[in-house]
Protein backbone atom coordinates (compact mmCIF):
# COMPACT_ATOMS: atom_id res chain seq x y z
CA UNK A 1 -3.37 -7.43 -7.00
CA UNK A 2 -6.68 -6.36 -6.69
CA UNK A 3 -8.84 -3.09 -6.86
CA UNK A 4 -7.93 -2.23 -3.48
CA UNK A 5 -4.45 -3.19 -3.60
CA UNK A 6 -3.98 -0.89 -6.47
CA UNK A 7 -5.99 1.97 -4.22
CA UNK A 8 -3.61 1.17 -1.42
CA UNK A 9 -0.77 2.11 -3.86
CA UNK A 10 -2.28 5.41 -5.10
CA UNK A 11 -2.46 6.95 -1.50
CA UNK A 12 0.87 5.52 -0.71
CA UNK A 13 2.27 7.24 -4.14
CA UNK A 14 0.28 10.70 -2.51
CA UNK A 15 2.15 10.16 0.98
CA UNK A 16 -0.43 8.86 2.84
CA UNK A 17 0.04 6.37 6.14
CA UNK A 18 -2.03 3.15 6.97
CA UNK A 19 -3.87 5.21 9.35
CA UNK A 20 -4.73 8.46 6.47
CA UNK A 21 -5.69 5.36 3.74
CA UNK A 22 -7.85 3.64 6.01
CA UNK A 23 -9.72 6.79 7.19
CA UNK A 24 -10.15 7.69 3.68
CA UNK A 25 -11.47 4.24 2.98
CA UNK A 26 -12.91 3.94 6.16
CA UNK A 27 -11.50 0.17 7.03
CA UNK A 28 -9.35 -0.67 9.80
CA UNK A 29 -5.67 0.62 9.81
CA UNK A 30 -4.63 -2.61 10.69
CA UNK A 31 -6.44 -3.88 7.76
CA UNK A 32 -4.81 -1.72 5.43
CA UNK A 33 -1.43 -2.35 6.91
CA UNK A 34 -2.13 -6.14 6.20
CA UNK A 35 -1.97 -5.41 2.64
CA UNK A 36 0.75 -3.11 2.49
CA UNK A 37 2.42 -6.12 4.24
CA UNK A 38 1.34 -9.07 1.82
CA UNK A 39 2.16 -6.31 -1.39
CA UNK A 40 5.55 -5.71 0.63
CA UNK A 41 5.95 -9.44 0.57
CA UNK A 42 4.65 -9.81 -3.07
CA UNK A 43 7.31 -7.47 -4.46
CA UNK A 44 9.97 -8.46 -2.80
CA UNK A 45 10.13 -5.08 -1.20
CA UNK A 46 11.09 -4.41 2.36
CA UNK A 47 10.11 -0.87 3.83
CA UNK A 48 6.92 1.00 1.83
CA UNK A 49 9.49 3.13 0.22
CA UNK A 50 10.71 0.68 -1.68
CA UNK A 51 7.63 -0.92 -2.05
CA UNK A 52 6.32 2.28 -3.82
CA UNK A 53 9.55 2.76 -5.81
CA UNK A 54 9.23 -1.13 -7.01
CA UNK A 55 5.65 -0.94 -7.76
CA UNK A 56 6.30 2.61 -9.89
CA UNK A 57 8.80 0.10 -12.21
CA UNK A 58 6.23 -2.93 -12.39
CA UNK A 59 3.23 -0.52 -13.64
């Protein structure tokens, strides 16, 4: 994972969507939910829930 990765996480960890993240970051939403999808795929993790909750045990 990357810097941005790892900023991707933060938000998620605060609650925010694709759409909030990429707004903050100003990117594309569909950018952002590119990653979530390749971390989602990473981890092993199927819904952002659990990719957050599997990500929290990894760091």
């Amino acid at each position: 994972m990357d810097e941005f990765d790892h900023s991707v996480l933060q938000l998620l960890y605060e609650g925010l969507s694709a759409k909030e993240i990429a707004q903050q970051v100003e990117i594309s939403h569909r950018t952002v939910e590119h990653r979530i999808e390749r971390m989602k795929a990473r981890i092993g993790a199927r819904t952002i829930s659990q990719l957050v909750a599997l990500s929290m045990q990894v760091v």
